[in-house]
Protein backbone atom coordinates (compact mmCIF):
# COMPACT_ATOMS: atom_id res chain seq x y z
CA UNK A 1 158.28 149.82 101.87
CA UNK A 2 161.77 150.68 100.15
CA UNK A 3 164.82 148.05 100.17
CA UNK A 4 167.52 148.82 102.71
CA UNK A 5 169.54 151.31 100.17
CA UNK A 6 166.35 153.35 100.00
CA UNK A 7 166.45 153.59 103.45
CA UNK A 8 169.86 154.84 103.95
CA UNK A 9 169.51 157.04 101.08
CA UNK A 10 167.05 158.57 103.06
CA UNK A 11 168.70 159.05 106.13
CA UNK A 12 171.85 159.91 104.28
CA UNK A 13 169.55 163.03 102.99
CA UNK A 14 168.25 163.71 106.57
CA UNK A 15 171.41 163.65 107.62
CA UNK A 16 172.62 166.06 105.27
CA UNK A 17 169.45 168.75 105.77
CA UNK A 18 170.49 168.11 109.69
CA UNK A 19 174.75 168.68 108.77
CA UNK A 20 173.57 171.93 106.86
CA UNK A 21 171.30 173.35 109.99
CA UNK A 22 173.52 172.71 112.48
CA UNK A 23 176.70 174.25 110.33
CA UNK A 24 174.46 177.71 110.76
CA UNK A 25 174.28 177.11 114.31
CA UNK A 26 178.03 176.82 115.16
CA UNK A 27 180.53 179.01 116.01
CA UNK A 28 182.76 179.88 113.58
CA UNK A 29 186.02 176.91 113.35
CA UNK A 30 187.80 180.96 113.47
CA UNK A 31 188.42 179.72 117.21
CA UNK A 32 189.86 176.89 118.45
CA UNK A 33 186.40 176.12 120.73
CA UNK A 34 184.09 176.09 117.49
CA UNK A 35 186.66 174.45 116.08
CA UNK A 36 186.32 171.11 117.92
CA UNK A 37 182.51 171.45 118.54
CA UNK A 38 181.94 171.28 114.51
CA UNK A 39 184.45 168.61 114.38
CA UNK A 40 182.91 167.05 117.02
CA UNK A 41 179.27 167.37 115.47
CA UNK A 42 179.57 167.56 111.60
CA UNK A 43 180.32 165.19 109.13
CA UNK A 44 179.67 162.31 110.59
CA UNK A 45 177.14 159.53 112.35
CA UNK A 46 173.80 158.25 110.81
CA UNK A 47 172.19 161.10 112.96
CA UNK A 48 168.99 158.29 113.94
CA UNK A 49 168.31 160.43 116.77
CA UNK A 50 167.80 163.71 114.37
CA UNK A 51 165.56 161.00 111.95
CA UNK A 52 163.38 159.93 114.75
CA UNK A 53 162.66 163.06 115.81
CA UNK A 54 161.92 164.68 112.38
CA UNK A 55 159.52 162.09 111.43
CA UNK A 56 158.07 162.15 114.57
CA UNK A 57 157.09 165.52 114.06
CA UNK A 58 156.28 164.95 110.71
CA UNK A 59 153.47 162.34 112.05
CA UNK A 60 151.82 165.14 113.92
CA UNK A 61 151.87 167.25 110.48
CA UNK A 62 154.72 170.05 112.86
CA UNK A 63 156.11 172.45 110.87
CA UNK A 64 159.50 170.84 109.08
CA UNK A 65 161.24 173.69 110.79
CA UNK A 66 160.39 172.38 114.20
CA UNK A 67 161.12 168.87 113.95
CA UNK A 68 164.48 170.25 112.21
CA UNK A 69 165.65 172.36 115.29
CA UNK A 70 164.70 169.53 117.56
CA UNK A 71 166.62 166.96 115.44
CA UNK A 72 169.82 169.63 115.57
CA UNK A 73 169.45 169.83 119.64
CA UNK A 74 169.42 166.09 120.21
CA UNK A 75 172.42 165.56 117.66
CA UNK A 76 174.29 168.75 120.29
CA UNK A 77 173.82 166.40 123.14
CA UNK A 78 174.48 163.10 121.44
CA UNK A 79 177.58 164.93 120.16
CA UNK A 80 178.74 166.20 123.14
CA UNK A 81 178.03 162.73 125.21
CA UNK A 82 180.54 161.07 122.65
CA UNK A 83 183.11 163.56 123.13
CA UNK A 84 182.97 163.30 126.71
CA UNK A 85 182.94 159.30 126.34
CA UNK A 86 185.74 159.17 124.58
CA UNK A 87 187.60 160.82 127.12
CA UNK A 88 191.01 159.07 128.97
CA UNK A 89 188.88 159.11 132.45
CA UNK A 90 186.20 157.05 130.88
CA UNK A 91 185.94 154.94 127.42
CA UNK A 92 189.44 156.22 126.48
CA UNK A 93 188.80 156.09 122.52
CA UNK A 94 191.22 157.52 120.05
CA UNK A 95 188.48 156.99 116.74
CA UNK A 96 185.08 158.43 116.84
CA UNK A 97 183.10 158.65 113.12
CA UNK A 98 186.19 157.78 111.52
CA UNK A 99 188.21 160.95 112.49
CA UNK A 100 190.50 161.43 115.76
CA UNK A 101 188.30 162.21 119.09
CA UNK A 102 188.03 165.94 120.30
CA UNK A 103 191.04 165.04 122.85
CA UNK A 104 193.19 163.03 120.81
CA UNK A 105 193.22 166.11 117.78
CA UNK A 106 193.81 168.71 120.61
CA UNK A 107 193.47 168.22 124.22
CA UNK A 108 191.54 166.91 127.20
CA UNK A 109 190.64 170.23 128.03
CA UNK A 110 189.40 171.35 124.83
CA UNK A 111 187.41 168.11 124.61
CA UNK A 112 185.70 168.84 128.20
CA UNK A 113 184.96 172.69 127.10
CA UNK A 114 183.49 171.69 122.99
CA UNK A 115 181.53 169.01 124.98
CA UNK A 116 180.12 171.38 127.70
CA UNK A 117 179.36 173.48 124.77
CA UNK A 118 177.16 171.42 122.89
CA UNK A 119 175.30 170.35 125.64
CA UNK A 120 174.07 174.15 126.62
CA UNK A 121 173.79 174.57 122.40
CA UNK A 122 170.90 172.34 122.90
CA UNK A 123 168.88 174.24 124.59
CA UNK A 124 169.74 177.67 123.37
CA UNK A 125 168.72 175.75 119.95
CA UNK A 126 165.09 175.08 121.58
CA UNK A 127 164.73 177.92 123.79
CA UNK A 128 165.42 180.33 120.72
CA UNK A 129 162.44 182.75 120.55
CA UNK A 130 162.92 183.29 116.70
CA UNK A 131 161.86 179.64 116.03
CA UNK A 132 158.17 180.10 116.12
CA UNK A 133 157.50 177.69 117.99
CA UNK A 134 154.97 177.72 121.06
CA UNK A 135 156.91 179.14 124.42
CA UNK A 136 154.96 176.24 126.21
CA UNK A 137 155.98 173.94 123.55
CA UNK A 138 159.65 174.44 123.96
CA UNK A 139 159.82 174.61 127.93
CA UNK A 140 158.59 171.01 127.70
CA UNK A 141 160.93 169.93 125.12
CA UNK A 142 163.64 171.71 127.09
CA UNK A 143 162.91 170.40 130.56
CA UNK A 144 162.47 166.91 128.85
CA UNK A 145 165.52 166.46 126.96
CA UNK A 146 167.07 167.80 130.63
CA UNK A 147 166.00 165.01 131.82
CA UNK A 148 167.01 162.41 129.19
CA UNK A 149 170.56 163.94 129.28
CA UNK A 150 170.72 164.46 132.79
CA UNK A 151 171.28 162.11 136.35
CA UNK A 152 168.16 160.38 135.64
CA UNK A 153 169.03 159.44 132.09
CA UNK A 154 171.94 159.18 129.74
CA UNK A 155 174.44 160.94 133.01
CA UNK A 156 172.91 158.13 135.23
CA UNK A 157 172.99 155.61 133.00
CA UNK A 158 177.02 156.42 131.83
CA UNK A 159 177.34 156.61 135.60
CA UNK A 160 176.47 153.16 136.30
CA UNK A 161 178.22 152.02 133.39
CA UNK A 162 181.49 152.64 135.12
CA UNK A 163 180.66 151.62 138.28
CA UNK A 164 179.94 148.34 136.16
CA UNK A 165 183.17 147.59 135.40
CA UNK A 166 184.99 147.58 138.94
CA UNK A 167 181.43 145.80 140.46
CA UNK A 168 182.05 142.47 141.99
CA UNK A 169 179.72 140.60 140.26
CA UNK A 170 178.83 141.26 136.54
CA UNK A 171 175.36 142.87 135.70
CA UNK A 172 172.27 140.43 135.08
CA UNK A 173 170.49 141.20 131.79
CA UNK A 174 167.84 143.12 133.84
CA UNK A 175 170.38 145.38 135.05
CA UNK A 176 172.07 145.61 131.45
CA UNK A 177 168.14 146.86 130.39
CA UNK A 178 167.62 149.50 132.97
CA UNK A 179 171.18 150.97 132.56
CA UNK A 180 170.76 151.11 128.42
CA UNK A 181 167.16 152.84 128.89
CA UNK A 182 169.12 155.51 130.55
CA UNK A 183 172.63 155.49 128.63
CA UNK A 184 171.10 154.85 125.18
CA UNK A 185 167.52 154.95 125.38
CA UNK A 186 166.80 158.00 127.40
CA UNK A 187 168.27 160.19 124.32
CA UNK A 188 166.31 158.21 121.65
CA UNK A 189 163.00 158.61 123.54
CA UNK A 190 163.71 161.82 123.99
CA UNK A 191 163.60 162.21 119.96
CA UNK A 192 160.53 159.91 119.69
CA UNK A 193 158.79 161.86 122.57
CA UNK A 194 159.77 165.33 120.16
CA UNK A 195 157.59 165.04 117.65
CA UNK A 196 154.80 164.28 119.73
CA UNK A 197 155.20 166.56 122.50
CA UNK A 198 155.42 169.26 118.86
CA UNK A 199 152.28 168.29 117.63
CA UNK A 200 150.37 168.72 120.96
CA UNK A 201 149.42 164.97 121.22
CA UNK A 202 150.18 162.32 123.59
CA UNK A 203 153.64 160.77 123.36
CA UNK A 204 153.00 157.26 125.11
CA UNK A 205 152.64 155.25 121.97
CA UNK A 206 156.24 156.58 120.45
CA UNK A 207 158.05 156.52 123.93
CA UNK A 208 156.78 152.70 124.32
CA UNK A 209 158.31 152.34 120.75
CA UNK A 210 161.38 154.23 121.21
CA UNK A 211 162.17 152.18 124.58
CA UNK A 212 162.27 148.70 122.46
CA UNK A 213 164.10 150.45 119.61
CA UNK A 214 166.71 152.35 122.17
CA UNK A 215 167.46 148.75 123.68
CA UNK A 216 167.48 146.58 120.29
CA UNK A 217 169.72 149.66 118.97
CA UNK A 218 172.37 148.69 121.38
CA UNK A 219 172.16 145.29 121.56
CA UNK A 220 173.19 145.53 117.92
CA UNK A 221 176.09 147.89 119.23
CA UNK A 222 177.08 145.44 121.31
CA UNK A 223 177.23 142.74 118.56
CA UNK A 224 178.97 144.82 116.32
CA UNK A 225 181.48 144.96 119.20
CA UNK A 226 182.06 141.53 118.57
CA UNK A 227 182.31 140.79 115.21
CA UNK A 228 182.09 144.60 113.30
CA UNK A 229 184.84 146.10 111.44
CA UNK A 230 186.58 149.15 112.75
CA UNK A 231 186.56 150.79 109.77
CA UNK A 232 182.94 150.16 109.28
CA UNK A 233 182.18 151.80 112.42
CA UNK A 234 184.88 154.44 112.80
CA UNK A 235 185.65 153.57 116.31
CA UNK A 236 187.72 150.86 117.89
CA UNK A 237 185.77 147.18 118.36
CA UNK A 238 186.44 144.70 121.09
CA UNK A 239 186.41 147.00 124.16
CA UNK A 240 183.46 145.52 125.80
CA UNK A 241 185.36 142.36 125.88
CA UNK A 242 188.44 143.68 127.06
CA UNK A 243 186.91 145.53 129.80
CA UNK A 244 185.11 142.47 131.04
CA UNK A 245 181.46 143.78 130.54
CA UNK A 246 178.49 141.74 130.95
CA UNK A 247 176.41 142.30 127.92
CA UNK A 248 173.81 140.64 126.08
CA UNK A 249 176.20 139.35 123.74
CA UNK A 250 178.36 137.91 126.61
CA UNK A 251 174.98 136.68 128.91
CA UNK A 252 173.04 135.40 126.10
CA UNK A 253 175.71 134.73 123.16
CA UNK A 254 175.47 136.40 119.62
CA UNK A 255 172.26 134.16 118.58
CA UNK A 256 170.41 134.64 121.31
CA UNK A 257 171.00 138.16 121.41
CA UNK A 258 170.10 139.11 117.25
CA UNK A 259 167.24 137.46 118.58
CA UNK A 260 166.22 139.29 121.08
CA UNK A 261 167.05 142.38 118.98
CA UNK A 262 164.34 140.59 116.41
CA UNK A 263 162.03 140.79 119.28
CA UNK A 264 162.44 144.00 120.29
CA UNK A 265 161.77 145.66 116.66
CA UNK A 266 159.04 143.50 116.34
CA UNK A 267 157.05 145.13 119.45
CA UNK A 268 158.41 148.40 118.69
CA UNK A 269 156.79 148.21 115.23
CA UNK A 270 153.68 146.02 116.96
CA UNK A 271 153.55 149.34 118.91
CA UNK A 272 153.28 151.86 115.93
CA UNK A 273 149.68 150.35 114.91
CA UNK A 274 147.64 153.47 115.50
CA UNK A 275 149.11 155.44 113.26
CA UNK A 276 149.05 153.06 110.19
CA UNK A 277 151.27 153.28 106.86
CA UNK A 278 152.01 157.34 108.04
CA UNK A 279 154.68 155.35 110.55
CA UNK A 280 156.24 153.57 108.03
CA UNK A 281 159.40 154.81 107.96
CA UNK A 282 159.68 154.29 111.74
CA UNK A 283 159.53 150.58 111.25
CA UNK A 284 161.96 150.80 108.83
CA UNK A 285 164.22 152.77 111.29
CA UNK A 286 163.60 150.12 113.92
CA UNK A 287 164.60 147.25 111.51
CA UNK A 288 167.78 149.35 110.58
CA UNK A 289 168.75 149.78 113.56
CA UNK A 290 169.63 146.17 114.16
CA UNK A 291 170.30 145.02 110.33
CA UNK A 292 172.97 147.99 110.05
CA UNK A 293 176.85 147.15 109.55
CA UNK A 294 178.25 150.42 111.26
């Protein structure tokens, strides 16, 4: 097992092989559209989502070029969830990745269209029939990521988050869980789920992993609320608090909650037994995910 700077160095080169696929599969910053859908998608983010689902695939021995073109479709609809988050009618956020949001560098209606954009991306990204991949192979990845993106996952789950904040009462931590495993987690399993559904093999193990990860992943978002550094984490910190959102920071307090984000990685790694020291990296991922600064 490397240190943590081994670690990053190799997301940081995932990243990169991820940055340089999805550059091909752009349009062309010639128009104002592609334009804010590559800034909105390149150059930044520790792309976790593209990792999991690359070395998912790579568990399952996939062809790198399949676990590559699922990574770049999951980082189109994580893109395009952030640039409609950011948006004045919900999270209202001026920073994303260090760089201006979609609708702060140009407009709210350019964000709404380079978001709407990315989304169908995705799927034109899986559906491609010069990918080589099995057509039966790629209507399930399509029809599942539809579902982790859609009203019964990360859609839902932002849904609820709003109604959230105008609710009389504040959310119990049960009701903080099952709104993350749609906001957060749907997307994540969705990547964990990837690789598996790829290799032809059955995805339970990774999608009980990737719901423990998906959680402890934003528990640690919600610390880093508290006491992160904006420039660390190219976005604005202390919004949770302002908006008066029950979290598992503000329900539990930060010990409690590292805690519980010790417990979750823990399980999720518990979880990765069967496929011994080939899963390593995915219990380093889970540990990163709550031990990282931005």
């Amino acid at each position: 097992m490397g240190t943590g700077d081994d670690f990053e160095a190799v997301l940081r080169e995932a990243a990169s092989r991820v940055d340089g696929f999805l550059a091909t599969l752009l349009p062309s910053d010639e128009t104002l559209l592609g334009a804010a859908m590559r800034h909105a998608a390149l150059g930044g983010g520790k792309r976790l989502r593209a990792f999991l689902a690359m070395e998912t695939a790579a568990l399952f021995r996939v062809p790198a070029a399949h676990g590559l073109r699922a990574a770049a479709a999951v980082e189109c609809v994580h893109a395009y969830s952030l640039v409609h988050d950011d948006l004045p009618c919900m999270d209202d956020d001026d920073l994303r990745r260090g760089k201006p949001t979609v609708h702060v560098k140009w407009d709210e209606a350019t964000a709404v269209l380079a978001g709407d954009a990315l989304q169908t991306l995705a799927f034109e990204i899986l559906s491609a029939p010069q990918s080589g991949m099995d057509p039966r192979v790629q209507v399930r990845l399509v029809q599942r990521l539809a579902q982790a993106a859609g009203a019964h996952g990360m859609a839902g789950g932002q849904a609820l988050d709003i109604q959230a904040e105008t609710a009389s009462a504040p959310l119990t931590l049960e009701q903080i869980a099952d709104l993350q495993a749609l906001k957060t987690g749907a997307l994540i399993g969705w990547a964990a789920e990837a690789g598996a559904i790829l290799g032809r093999t059955d995805p339970e193990p990774l999608q009980r992993y990737a719901a423990d990860l998906g959680l402890a992943f934003q528990i640690r978002d919600d610390i880093l609320d508290v006491e992160g550094a904006a420039e660390d984490l190219g976005k604005g910190v202390g919004k949770d608090e302002g908006k008066g959102k029950a979290t598992y920071v503000s329900l539990l307090g930060l010990e409690e909650a590292r805690q519980k984000a010790r417990d979750l990685v823990s399980t999720a790694c518990d979880t990765l037994a069967p496929y011994g020291s080939a899963a390593e990296r995915l219990r380093q991922l889970a540990r990163f995910a709550v031990e990282r600064t931005g």
